[in-house]
C-alpha atoms as a PDB file:
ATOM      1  CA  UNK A   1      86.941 145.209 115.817  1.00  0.00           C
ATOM      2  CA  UNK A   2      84.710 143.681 118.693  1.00  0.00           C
ATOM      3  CA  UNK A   3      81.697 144.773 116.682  1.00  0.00           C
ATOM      4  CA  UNK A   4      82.920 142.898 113.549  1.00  0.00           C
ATOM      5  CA  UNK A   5      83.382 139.894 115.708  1.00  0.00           C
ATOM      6  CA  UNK A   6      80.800 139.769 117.123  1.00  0.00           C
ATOM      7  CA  UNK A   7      78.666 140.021 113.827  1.00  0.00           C
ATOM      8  CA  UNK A   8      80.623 137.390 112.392  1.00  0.00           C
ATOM      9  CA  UNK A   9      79.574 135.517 115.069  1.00  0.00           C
ATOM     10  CA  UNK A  10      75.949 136.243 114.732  1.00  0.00           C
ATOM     11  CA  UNK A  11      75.779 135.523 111.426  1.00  0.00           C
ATOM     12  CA  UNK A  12      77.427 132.068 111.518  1.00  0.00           C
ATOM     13  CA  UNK A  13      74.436 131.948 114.435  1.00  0.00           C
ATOM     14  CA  UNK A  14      71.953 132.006 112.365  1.00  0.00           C
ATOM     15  CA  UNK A  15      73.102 130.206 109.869  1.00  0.00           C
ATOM     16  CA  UNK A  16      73.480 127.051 112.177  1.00  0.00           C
ATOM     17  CA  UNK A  17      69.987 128.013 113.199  1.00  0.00           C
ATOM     18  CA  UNK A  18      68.657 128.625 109.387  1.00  0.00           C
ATOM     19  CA  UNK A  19      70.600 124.938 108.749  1.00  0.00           C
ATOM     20  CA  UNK A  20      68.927 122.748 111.949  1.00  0.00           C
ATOM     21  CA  UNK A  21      65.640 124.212 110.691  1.00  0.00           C
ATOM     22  CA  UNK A  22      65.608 122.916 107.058  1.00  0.00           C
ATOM     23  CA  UNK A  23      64.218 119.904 106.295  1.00  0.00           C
ATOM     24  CA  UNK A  24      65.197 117.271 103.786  1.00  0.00           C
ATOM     25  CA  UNK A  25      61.842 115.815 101.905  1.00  0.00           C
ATOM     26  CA  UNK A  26      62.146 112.355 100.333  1.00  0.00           C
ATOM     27  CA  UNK A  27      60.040 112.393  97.205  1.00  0.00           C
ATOM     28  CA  UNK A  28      59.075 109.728  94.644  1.00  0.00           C
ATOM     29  CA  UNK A  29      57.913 110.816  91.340  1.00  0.00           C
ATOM     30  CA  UNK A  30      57.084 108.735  88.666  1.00  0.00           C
ATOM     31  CA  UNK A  31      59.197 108.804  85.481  1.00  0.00           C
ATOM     32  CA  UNK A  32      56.338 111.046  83.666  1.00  0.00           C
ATOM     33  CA  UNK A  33      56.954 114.343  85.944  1.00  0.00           C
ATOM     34  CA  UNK A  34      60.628 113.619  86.416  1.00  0.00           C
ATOM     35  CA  UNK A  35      62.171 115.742  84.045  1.00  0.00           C
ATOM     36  CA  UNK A  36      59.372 119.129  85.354  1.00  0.00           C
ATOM     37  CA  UNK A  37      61.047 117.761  88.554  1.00  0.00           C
ATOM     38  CA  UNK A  38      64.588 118.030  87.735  1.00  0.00           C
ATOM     39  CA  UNK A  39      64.500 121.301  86.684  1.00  0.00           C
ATOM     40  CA  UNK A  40      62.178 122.764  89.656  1.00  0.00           C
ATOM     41  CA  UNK A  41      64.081 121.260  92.553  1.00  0.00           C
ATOM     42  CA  UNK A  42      66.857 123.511  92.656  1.00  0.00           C
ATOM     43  CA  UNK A  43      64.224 126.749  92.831  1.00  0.00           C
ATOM     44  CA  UNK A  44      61.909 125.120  95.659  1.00  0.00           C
ATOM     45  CA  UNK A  45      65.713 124.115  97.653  1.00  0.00           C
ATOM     46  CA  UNK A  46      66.779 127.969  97.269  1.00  0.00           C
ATOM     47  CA  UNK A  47      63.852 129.407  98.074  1.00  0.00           C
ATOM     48  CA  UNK A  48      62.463 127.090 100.956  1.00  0.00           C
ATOM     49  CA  UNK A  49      66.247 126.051 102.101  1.00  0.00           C
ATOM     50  CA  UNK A  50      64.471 122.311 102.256  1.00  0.00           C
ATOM     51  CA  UNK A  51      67.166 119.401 100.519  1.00  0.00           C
ATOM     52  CA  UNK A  52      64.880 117.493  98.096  1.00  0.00           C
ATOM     53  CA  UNK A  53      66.168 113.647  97.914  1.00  0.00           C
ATOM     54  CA  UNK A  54      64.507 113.102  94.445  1.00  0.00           C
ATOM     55  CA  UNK A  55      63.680 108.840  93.290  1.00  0.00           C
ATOM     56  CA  UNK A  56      62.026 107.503  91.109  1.00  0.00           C
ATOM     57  CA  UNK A  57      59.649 104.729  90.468  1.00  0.00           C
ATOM     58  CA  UNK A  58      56.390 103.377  88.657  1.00  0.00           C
ATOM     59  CA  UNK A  59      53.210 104.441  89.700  1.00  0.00           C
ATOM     60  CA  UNK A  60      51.823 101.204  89.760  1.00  0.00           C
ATOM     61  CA  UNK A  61      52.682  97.811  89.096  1.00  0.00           C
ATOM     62  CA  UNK A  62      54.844  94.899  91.011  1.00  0.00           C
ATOM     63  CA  UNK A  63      58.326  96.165  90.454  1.00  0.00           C
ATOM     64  CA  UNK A  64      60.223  97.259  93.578  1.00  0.00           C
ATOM     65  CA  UNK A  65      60.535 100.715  92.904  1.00  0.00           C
ATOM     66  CA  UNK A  66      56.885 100.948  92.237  1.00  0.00           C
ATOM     67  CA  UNK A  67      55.650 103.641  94.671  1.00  0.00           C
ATOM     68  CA  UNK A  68      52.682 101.370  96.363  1.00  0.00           C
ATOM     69  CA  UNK A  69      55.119  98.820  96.556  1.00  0.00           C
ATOM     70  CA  UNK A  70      57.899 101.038  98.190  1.00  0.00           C
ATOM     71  CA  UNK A  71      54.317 102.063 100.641  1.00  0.00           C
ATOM     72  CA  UNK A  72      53.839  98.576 101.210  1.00  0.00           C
ATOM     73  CA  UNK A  73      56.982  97.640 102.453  1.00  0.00           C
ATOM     74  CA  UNK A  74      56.722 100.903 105.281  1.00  0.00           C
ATOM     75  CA  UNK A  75      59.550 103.026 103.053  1.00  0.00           C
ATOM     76  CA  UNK A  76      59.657 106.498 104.739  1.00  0.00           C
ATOM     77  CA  UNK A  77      59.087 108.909 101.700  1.00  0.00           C
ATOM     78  CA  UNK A  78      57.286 112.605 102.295  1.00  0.00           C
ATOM     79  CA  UNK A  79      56.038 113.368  99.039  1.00  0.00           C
ATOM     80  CA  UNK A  80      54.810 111.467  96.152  1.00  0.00           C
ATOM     81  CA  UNK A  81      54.158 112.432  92.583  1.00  0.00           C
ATOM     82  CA  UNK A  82      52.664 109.715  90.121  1.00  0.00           C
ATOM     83  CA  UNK A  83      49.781 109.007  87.925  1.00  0.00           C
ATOM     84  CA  UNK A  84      46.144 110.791  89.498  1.00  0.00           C
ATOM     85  CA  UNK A  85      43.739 107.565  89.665  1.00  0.00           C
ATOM     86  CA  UNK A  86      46.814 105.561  91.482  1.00  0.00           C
ATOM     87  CA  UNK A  87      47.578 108.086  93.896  1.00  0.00           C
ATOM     88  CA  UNK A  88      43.732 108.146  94.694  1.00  0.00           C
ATOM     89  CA  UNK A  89      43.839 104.454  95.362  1.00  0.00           C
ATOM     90  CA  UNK A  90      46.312 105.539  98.035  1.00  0.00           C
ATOM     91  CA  UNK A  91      44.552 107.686  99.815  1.00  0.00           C
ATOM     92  CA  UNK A  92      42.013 105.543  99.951  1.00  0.00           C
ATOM     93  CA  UNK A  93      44.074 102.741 101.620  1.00  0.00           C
ATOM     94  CA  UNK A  94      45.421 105.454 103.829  1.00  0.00           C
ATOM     95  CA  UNK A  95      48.884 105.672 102.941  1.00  0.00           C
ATOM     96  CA  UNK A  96      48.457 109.118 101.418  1.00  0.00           C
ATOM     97  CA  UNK A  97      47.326 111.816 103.609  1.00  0.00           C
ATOM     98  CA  UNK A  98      43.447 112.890 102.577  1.00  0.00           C
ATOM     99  CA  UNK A  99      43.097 116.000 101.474  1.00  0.00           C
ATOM    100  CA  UNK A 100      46.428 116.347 100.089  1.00  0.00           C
ATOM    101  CA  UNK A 101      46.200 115.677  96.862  1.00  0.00           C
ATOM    102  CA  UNK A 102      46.995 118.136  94.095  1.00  0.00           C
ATOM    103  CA  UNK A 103      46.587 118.111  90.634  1.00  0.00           C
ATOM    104  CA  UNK A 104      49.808 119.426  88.925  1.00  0.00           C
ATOM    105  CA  UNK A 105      49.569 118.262  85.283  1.00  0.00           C
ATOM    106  CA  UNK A 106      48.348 116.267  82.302  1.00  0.00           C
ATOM    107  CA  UNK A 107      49.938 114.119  79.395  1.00  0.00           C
ATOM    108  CA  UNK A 108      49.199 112.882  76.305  1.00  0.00           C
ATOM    109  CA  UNK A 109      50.474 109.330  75.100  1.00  0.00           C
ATOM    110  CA  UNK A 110      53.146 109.513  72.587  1.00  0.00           C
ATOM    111  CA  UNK A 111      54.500 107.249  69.828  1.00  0.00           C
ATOM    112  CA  UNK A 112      58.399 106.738  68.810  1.00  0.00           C
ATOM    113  CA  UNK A 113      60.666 104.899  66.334  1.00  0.00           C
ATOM    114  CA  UNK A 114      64.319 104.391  66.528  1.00  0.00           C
ATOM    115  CA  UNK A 115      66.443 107.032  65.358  1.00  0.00           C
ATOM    116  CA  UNK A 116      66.662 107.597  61.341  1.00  0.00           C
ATOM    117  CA  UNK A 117      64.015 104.251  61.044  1.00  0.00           C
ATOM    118  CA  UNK A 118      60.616 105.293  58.942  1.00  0.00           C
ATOM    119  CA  UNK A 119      57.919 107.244  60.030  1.00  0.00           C
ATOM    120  CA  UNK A 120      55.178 105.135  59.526  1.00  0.00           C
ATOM    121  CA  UNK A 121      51.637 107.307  59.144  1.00  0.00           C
ATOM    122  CA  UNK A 122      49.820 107.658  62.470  1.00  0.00           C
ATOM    123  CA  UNK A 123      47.688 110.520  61.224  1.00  0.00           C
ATOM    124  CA  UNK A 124      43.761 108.351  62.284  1.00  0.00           C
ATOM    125  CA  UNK A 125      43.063 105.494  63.593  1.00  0.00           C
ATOM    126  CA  UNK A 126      42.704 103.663  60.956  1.00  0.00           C
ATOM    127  CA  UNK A 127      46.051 104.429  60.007  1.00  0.00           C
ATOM    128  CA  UNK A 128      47.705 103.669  62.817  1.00  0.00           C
ATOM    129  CA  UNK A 129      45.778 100.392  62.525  1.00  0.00           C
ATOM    130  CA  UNK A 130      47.898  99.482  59.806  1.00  0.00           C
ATOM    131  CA  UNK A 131      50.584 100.937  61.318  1.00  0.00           C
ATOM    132  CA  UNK A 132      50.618  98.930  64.278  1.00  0.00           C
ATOM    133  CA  UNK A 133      49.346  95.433  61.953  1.00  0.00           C
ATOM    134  CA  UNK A 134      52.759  95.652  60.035  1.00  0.00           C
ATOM    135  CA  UNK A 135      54.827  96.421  62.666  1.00  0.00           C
ATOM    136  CA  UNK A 136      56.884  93.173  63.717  1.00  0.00           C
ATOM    137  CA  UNK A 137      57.332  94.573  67.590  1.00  0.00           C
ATOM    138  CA  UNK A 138      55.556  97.393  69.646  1.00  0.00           C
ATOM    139  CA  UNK A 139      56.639  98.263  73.914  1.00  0.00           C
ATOM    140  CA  UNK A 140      54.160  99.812  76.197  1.00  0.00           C
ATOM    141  CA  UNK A 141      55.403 101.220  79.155  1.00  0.00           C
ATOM    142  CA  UNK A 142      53.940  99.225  82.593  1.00  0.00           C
ATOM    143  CA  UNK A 143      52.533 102.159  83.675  1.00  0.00           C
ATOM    144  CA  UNK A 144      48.650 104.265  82.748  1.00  0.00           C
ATOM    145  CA  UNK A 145      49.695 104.391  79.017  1.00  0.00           C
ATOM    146  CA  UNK A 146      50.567 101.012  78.871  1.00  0.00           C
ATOM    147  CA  UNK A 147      47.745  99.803  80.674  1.00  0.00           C
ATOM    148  CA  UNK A 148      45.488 101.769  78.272  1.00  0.00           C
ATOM    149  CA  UNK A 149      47.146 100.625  75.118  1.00  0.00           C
ATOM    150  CA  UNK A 150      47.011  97.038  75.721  1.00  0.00           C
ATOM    151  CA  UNK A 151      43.863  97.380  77.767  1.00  0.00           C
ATOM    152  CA  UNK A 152      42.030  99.588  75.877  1.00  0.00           C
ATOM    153  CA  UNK A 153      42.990 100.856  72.695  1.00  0.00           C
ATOM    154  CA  UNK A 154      43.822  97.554  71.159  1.00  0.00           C
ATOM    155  CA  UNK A 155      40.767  96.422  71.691  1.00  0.00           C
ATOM    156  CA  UNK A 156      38.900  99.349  70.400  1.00  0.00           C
ATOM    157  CA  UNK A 157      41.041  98.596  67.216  1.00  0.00           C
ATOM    158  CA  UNK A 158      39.838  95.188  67.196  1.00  0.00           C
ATOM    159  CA  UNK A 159      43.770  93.699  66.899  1.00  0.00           C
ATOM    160  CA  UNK A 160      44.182  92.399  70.262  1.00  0.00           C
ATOM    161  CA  UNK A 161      44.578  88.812  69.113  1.00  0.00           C
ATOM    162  CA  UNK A 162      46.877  90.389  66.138  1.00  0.00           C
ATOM    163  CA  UNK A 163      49.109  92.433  68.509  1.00  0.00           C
ATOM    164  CA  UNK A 164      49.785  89.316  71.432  1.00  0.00           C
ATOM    165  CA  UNK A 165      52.865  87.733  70.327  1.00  0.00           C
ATOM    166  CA  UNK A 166      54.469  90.908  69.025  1.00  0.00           C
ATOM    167  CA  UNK A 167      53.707  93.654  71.700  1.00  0.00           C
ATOM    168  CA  UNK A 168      54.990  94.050  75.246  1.00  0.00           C
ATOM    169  CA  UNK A 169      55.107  95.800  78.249  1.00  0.00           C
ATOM    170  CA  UNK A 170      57.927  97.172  79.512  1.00  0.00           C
ATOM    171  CA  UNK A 171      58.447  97.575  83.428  1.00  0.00           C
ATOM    172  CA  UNK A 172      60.676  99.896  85.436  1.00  0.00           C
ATOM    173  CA  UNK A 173      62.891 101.165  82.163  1.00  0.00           C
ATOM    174  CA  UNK A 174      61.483 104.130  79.600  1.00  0.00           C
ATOM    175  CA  UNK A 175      60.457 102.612  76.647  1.00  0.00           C
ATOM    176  CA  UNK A 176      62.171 105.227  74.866  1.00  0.00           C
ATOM    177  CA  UNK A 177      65.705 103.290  75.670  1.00  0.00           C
ATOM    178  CA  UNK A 178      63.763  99.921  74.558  1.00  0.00           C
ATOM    179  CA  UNK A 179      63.244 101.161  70.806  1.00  0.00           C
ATOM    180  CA  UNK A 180      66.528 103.213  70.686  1.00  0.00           C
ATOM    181  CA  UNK A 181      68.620 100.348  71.239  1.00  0.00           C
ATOM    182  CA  UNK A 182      66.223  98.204  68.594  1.00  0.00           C
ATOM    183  CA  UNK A 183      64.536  96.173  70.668  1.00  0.00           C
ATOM    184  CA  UNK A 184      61.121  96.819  69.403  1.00  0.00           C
ATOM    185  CA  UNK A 185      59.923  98.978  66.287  1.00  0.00           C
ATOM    186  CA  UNK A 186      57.256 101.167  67.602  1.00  0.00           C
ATOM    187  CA  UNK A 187      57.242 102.240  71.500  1.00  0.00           C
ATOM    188  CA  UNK A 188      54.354 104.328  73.190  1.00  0.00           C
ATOM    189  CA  UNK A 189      54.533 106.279  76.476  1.00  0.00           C
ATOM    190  CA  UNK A 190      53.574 109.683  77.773  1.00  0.00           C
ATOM    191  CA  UNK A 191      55.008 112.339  76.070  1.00  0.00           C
ATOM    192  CA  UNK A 192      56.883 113.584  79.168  1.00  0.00           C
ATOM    193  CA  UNK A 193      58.689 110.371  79.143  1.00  0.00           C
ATOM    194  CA  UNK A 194      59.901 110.115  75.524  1.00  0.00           C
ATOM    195  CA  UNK A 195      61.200 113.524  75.123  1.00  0.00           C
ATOM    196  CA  UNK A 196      64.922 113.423  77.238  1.00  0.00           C
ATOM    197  CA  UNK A 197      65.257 109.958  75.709  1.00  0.00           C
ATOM    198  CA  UNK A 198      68.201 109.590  73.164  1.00  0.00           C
ATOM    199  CA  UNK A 199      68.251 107.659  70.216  1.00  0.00           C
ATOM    200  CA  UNK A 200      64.588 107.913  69.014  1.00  0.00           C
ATOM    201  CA  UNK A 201      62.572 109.921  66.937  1.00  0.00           C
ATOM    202  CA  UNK A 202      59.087 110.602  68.241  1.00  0.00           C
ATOM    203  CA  UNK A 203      56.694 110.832  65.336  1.00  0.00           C
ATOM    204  CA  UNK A 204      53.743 112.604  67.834  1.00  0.00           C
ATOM    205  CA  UNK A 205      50.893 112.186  70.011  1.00  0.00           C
ATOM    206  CA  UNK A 206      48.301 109.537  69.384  1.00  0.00           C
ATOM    207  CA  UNK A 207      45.479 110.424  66.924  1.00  0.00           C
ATOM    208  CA  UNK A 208      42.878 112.407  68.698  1.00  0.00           C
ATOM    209  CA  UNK A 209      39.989 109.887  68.744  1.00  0.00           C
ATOM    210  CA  UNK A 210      42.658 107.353  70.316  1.00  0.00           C
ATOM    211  CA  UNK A 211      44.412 109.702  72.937  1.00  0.00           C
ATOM    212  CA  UNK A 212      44.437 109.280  76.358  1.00  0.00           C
ATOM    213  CA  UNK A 213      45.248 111.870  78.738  1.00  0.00           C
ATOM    214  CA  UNK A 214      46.546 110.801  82.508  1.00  0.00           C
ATOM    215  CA  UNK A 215      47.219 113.454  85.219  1.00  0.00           C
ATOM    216  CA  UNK A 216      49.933 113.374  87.368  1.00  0.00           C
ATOM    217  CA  UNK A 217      48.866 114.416  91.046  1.00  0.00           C
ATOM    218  CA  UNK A 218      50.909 114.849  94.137  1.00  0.00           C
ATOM    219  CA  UNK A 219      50.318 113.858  97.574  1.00  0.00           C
ATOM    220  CA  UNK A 220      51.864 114.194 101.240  1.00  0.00           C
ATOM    221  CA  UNK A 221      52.585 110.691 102.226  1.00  0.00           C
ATOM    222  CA  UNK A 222      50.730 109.831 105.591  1.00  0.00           C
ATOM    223  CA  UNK A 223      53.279 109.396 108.401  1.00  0.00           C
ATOM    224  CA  UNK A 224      55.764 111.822 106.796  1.00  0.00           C
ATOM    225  CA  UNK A 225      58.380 113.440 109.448  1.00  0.00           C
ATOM    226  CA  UNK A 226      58.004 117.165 107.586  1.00  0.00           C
ATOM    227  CA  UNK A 227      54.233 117.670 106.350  1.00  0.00           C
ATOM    228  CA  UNK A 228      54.322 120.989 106.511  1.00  0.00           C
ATOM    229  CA  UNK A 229      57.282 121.385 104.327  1.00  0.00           C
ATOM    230  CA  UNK A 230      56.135 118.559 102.250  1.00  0.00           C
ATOM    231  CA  UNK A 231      52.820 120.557 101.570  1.00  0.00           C
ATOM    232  CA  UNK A 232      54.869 123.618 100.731  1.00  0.00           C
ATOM    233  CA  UNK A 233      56.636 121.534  97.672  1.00  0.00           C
ATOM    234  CA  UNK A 234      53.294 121.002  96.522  1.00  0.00           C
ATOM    235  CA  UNK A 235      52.229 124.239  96.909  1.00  0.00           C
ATOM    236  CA  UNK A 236      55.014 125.613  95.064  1.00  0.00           C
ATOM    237  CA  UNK A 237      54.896 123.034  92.212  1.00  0.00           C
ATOM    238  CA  UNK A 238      50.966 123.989  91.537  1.00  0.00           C
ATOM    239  CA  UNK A 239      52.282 127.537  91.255  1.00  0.00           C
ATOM    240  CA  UNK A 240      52.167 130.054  88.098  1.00  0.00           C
ATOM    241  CA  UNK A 241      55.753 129.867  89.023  1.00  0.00           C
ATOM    242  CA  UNK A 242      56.708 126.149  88.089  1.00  0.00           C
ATOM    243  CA  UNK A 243      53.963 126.215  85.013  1.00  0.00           C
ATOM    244  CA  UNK A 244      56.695 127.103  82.530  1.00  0.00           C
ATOM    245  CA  UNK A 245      59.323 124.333  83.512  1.00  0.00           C
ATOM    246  CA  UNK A 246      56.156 121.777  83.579  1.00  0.00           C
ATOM    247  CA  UNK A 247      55.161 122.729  79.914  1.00  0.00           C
ATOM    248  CA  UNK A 248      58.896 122.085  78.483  1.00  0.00           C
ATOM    249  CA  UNK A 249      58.843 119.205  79.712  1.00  0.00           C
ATOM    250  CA  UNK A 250      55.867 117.980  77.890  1.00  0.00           C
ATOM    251  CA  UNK A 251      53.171 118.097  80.148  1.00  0.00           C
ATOM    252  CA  UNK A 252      50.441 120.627  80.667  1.00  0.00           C
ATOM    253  CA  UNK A 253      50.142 121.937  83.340  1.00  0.00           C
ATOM    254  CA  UNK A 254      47.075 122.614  85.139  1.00  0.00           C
ATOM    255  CA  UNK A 255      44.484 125.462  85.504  1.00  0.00           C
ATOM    256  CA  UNK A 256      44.360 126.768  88.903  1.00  0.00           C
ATOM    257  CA  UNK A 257      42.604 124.936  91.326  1.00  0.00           C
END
């Protein structure tokens, strides 16, 4: 009886112990490795016995979510995940810790219509030329894509004076909730991005000779309270482990590096 009692009270030992030793990681993804992020969470929080406190927010731009903004204003986050040229910014400026960085995977830039509406051809260029010429409203996201759509890709199409007073950028919502509600006919963002969103029907990636691919890197945010748990996340989510969970998401996921 003593012996049972006493392992009883060795076990609830250790599992105070086990408890005061996990950490809990803040981490800021932005929305285009949020739904690989969802679904790996719960494996990395059984396995590590580290509480993930998942946001979200933009990886660039002047919304206050945005992650240099939430940076900026001395937010204490751990880990962030968000478009690969923004987060190198970052550690440029010293807010993410050098050598930290970690490529976990790439995406394509998608292209969406409301639910049931027309599929207009985007099979070339040139056809998603006219595509985008007859449509009476377009949404970019205020993200990579969107900066390479309006930035970019317009103006290799030669319509940027066509496309000013009927296409927009969208900041801090999915652009896939824009065109399902009818608030603009044709919507691009990353593939990752479109795919949980309700309401639309996403017609495919951009034509090959117009595509744009943007990696989404992680990084251990300089300062953070738990970097060595914080580099385990990222260990774990550039694993063969998390690859599958990455590609159903929408993203591929990178070679090993």
């Amino acid at each position: 009886m003593k012996f049972r009692f006493h392992l009883a009270v060795l076990c609830g030992l250790l599992a105070l112990v086990a408890a005061a030793r996990a950490d809990e990681l803040r981490v800021v993804s932005s929305g285009g490795f949020a739904a690989a992020l969802k679904v790996l969470a719960p494996t990395f929080e059984h396995q590590s016995g580290d509480k993930l406190d998942l946001e979200w927010g933009p990886s660039m731009g002047g919304t206050a979510d945005a992650v240099p903004q939430r940076l900026k204003r001395g937010e204490k986050i751990d880990v962030t995940i968000m478009v690969g040229y923004a987060l190198g910014a970052l550690i440029d400026q010293g807010k993410v810790a050098a050598g930290s960085r970690v490529d976990l995977a790439r995406s394509g830039i998608g292209i969406v219509v409301r639910q049931g509406a027309p599929h207009p051809d985007i099979g070339s260029v040139d056809a998603l030329k006219k595509t985008l010429l007859a449509a009476k409203s377009v949404a970019y996201s205020d993200s990579a894509s969107g900066v390479y759509i309006s930035r970019e890709m317009f103006k290799a199409m030669g319509i940027v004076e066509q496309m000013a007073g009927k296409a927009r950028m969208i900041p801090a919502e999915p652009v896939g909730a824009v065109v399902a509600r009818g608030d603009a006919e044709i919507g691009f963002q990353q593939m990752s991005e479109l795919k949980p969103i309700q309401g639309i029907d996403l017609l495919g990636p951009l034509p090959a000779a117009a595509q744009k691919f943007t990696v989404f890197s992680a990084g251990v945010v300089a300062g953070s309270a738990h970097p060595d748990s914080a580099a385990a996340l990222l260990r774990f989510l550039a694993s063969p482990e998390a690859r599958a969970a990455i590609a159903a998401s929408g993203l591929e996921p990178m070679t090993a590096q």
